[in-house]
Protein backbone atom coordinates (compact mmCIF):
# COMPACT_ATOMS: atom_id res chain seq x y z
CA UNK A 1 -6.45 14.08 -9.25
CA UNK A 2 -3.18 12.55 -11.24
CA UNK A 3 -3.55 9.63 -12.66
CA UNK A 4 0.46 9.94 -11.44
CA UNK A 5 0.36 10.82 -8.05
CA UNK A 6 1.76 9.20 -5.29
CA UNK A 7 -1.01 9.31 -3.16
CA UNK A 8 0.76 9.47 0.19
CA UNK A 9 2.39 12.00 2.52
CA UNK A 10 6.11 11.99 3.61
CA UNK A 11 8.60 13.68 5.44
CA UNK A 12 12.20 14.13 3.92
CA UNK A 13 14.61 15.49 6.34
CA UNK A 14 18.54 16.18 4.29
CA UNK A 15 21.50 17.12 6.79
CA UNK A 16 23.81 19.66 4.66
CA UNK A 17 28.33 19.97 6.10
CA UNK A 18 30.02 22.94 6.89
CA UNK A 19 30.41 23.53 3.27
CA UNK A 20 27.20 22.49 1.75
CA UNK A 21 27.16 19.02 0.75
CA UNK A 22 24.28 16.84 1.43
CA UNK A 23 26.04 14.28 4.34
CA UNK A 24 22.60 12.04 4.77
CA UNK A 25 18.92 12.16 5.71
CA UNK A 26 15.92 10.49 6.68
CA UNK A 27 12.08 9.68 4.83
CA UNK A 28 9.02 8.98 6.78
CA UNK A 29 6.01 8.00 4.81
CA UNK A 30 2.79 9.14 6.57
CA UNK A 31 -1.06 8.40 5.51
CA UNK A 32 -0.20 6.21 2.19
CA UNK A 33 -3.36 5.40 0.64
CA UNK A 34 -3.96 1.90 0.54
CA UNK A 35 -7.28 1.81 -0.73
CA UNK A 36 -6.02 2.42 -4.03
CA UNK A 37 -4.89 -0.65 -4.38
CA UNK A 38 -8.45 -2.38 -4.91
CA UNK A 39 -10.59 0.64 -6.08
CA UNK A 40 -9.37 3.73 -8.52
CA UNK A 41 -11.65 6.81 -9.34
CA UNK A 42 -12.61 6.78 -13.37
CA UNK A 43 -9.54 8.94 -14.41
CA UNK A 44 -7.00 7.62 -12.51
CA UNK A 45 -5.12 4.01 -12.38
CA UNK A 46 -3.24 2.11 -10.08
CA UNK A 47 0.01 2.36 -8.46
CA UNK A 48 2.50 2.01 -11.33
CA UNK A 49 4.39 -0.58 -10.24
CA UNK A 50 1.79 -3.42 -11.29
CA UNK A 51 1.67 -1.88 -14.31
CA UNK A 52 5.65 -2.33 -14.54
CA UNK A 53 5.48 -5.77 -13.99
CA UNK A 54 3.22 -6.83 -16.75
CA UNK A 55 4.25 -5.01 -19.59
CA UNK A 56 8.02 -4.97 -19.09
CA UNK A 57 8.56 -7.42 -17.06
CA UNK A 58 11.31 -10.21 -19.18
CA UNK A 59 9.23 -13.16 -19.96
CA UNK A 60 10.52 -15.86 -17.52
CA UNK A 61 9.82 -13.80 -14.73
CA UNK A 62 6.39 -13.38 -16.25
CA UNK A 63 5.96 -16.58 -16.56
CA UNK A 64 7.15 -17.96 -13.12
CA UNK A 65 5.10 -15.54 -11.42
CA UNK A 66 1.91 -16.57 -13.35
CA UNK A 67 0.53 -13.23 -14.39
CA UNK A 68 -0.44 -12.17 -17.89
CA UNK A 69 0.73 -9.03 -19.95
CA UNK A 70 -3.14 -7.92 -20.80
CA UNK A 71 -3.81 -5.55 -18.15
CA UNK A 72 -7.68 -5.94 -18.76
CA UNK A 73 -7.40 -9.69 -16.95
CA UNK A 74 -7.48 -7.75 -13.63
CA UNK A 75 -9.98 -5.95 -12.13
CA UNK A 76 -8.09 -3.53 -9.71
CA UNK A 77 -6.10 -2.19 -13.03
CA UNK A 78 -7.69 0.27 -15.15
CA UNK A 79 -6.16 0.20 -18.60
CA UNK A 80 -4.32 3.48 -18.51
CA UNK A 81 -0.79 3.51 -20.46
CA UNK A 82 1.75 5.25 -18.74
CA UNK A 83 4.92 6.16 -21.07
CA UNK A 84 7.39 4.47 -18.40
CA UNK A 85 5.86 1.18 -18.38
CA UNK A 86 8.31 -0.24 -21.11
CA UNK A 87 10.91 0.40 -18.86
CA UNK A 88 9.77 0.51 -15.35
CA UNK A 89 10.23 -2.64 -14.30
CA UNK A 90 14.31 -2.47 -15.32
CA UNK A 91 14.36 0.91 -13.90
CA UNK A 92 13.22 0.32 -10.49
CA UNK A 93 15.02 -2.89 -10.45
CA UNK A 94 17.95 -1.15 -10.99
CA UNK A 95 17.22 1.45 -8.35
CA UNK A 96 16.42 -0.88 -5.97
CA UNK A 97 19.71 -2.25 -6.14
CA UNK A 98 21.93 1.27 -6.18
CA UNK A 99 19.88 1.23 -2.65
CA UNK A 100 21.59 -1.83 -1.50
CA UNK A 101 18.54 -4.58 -1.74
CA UNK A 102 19.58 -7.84 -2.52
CA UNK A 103 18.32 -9.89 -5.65
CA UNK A 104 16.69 -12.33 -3.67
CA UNK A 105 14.50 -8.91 -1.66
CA UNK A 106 13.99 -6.83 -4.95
CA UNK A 107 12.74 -10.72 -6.13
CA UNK A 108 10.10 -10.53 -3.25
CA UNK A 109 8.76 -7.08 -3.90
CA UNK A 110 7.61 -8.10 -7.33
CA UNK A 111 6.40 -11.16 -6.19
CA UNK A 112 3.95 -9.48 -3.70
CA UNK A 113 3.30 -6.82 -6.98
CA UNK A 114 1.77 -10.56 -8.69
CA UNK A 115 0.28 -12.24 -5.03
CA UNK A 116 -1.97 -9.14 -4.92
CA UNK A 117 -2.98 -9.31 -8.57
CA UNK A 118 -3.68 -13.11 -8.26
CA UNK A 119 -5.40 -12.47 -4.64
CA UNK A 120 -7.87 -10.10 -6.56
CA UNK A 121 -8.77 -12.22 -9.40
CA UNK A 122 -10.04 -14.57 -7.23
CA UNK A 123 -14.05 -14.40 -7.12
CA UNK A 124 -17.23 -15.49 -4.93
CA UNK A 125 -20.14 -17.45 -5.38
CA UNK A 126 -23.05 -18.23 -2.76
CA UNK A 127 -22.90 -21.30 -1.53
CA UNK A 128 -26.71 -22.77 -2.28
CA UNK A 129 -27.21 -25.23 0.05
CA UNK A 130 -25.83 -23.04 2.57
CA UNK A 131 -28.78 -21.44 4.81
CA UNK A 132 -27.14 -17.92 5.21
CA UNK A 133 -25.19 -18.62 1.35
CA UNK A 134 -22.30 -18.92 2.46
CA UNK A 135 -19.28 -17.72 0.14
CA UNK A 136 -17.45 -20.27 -1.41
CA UNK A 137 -14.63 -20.07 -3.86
CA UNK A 138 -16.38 -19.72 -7.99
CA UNK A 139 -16.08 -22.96 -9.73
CA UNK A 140 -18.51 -21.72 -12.92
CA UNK A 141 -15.27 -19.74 -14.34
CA UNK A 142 -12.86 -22.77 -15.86
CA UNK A 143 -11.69 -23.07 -12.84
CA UNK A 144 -9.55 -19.63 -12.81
CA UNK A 145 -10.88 -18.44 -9.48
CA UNK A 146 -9.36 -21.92 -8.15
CA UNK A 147 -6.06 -21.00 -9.99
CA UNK A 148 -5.69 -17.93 -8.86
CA UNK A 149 -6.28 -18.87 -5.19
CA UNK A 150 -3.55 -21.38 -5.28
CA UNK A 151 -0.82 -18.78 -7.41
CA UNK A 152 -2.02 -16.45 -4.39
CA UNK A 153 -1.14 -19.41 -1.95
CA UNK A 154 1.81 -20.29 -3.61
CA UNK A 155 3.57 -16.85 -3.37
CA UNK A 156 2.31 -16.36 0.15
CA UNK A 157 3.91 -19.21 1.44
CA UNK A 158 0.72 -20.79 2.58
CA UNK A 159 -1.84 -23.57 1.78
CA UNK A 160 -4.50 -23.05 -0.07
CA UNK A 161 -6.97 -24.03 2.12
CA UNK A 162 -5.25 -21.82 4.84
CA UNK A 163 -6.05 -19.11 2.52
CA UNK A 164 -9.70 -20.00 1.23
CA UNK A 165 -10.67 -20.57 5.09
CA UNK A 166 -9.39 -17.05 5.86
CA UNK A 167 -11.08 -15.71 3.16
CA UNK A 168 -14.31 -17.06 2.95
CA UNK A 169 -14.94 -17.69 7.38
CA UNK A 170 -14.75 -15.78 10.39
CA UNK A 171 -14.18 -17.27 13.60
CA UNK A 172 -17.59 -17.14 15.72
CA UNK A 173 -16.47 -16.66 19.88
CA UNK A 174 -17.55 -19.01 22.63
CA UNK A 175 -19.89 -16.15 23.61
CA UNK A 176 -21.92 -16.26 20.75
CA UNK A 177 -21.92 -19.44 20.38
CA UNK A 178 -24.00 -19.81 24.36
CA UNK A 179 -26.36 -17.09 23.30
CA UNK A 180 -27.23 -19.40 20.51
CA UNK A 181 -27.57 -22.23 22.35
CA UNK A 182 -24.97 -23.79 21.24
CA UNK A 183 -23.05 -26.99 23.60
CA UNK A 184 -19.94 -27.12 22.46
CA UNK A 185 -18.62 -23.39 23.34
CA UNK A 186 -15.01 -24.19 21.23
CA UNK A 187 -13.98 -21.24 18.63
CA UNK A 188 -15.69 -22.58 15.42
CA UNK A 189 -15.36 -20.85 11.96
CA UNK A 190 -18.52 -20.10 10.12
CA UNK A 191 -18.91 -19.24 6.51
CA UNK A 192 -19.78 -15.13 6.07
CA UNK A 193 -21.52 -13.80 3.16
CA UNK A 194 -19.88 -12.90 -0.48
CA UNK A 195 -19.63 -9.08 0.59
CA UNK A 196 -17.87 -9.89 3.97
CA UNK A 197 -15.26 -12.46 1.52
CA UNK A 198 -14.73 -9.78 -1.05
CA UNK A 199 -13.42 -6.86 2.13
CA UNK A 200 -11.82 -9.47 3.57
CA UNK A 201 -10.15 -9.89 -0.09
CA UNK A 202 -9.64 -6.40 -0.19
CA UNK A 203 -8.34 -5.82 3.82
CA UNK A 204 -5.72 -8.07 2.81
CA UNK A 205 -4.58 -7.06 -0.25
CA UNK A 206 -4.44 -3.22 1.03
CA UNK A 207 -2.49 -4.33 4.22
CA UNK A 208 0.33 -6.87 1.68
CA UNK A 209 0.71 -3.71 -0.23
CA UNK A 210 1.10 -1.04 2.69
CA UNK A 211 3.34 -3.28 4.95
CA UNK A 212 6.05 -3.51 1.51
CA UNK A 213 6.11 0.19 1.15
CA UNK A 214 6.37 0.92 4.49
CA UNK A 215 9.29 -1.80 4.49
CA UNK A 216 10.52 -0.48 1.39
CA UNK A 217 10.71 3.64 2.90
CA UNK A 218 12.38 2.23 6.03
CA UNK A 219 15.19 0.57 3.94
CA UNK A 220 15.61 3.85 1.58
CA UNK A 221 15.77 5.73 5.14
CA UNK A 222 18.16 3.59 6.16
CA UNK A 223 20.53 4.12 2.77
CA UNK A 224 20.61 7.54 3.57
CA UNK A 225 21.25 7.70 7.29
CA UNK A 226 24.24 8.28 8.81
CA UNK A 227 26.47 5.29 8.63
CA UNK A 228 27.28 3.11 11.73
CA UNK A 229 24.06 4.09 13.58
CA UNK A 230 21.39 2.00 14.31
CA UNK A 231 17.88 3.28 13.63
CA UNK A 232 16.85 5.14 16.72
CA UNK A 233 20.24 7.29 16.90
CA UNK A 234 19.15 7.65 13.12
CA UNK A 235 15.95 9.10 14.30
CA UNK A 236 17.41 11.36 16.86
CA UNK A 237 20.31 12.43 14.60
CA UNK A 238 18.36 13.68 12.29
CA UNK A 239 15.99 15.66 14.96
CA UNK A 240 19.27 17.48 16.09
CA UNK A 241 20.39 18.20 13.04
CA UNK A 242 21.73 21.77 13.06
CA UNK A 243 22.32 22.58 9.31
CA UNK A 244 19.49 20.87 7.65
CA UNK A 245 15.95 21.24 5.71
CA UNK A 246 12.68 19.59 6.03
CA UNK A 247 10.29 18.83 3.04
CA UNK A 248 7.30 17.70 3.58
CA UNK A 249 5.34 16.60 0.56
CA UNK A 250 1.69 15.89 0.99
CA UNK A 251 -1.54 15.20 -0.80
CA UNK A 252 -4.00 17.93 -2.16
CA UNK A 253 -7.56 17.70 -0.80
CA UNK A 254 -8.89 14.49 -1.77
CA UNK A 255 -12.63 13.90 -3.28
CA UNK A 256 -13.30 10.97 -4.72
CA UNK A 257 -15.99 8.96 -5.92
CA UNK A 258 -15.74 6.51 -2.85
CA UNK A 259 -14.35 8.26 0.59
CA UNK A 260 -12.85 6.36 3.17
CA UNK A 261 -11.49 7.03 7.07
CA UNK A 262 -7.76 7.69 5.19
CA UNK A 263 -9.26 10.04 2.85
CA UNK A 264 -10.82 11.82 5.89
CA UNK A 265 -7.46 11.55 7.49
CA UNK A 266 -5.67 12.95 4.45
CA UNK A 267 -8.20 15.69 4.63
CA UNK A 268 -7.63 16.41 7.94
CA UNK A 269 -3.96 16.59 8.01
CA UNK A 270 -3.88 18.61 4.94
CA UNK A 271 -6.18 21.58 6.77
CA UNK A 272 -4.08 21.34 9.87
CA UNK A 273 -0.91 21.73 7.91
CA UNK A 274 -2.70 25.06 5.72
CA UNK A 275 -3.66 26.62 8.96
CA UNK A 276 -0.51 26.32 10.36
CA UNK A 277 1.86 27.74 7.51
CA UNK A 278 -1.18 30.81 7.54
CA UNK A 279 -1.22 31.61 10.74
CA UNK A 280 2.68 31.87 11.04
CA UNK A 281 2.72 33.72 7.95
CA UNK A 282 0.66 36.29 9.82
CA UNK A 283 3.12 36.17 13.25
CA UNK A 284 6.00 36.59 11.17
CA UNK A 285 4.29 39.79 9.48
CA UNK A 286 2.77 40.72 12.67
CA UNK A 287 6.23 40.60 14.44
CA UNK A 288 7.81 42.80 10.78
CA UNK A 289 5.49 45.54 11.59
CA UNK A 290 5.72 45.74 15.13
CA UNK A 291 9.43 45.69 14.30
CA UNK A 292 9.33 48.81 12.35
CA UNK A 293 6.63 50.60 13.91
CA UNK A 294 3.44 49.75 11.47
CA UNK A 295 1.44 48.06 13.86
């Protein structure tokens, strides 16, 4: 595995004139792994773009966004130099806007780049006079896990309690409430244990990060499209294209220290895809020699 691979599969579809010239396309990002947000195998790090923002990053955007440069202060970034992190951050800034994003959108992306890294440096502790322990929000670490949680907050849009609440309970129905004997059958919110805090931590995190690149590919699709057409007569455009090639550009076989349902998925698609480029590789040769009289 790269420590610089993309880690997700997409389709890139490029209509060509009567003469040659690339006119306009379409992308469609399939299966992007969003687990690697949270959890890396040894040799690998991170998608770059957090990486970007803390080490070249200017300083006041640093600073308003609350992060620090030191990539070690987050767990979900392995320490892994990459030779375009002194100038990633300008770079895709700059691309970002050749693609037509305003300052106030390419603003956002790197502000969800910092929620996540705040949202992750938040940490658990059992809450002891809690029966089941309970997770509660760490208060033995100088406060930093309370910090974090309201720079996470803060970016989000939200109050922090909103946020602890979602993190740290889970809605119990009026079902289970009657099997336990309980009177009043209203929705309540229980606490749930560290572990069930920390996925929840993680769920969200992985689903910030997927819904901005998936928001991201639709807006480069849309840059490329045909002009004046709105996104479905995009779509079927480009399926009725007569002079035009398809890429698609997918994952190896994935086997990593921790396997998940995308991984399997990734897998999956990837043998399906093989057997189908083998198998009509042998038509096409089947239907040569038949041609000329071999078979």
């Amino acid at each position: 595995n790269s420590s610089n691979s993309s880690r997700y599969v997409r389709w890139v579809q490029l209509q060509f004139g009567w003469t040659g010239e690339v006119q306009s396309g379409r992308v469609r990002p399939f299966l992007l792994e969003q687990s690697r947000v949270v959890a890396q195998d040894e040799a690998e790090r991170n998608f770059h773009a957090f990486y970007y923002l803390l080490v070249s990053a200017p300083d006041e955007v640093v600073t308003e966004l609350g992060v620090k440069r030191e990539i070690g202060n987050y767990s979900i970034l392995q320490p892994m130099p990459f030779e375009r992190d002194d100038y990633g951050y300008q770079d895709t800034t700059e691309m970002l806007t050749r693609l037509g994003l305003s300052s106030e959108r390419i603003a956002s992306v790197w502000r969800m780049m910092a929620c996540i890294l705040h949202l992750n440096s938040i940490r658990f502790a059992s809450e002891s006079d809690h029966k089941k322990g309970g997770a509660v929000i760490e208060t033995n670490d100088n406060f930093a896990s309370k910090t974090a949680l309201e720079r996470t907050a803060r970016l989000l849009g939200c109050e922090p309690d909103a946020l602890e609440q979602f993190l740290t309970t889970a809605e119990v129905s009026s079902a289970y409430l009657a099997n336990e004997g309980v009177e009043d059958k209203a929705i309540q919110r229980n606490r749930v244990r560290v572990a069930e805090a920390e996925r929840t931590q993680h769920a969200l995190s992985c689903a910030l990060y997927g819904n901005m690149f998936y928001w991201l590919a639709r807006h480069v699709s849309g840059a490329i499209a045909p002009p004046h057409a709105s996104t479905t007569e995009q779509e079927q455009e480009a399926d009725d294209y007569s002079f035009s090639v398809g890429i698609m550009d997918s994952v190896g076989l994935e086997k990593l220290q921790h396997n998940g349902l995308e991984h399997f998925v990734t897998n999956l698609g990837h043998e399906k895809m093989v057997r189908y480029l083998l198998e009509s590789r042998i038509r096409d040769e089947e239907r040569l020699y038949e041609a000329e009289g071999i078979a």
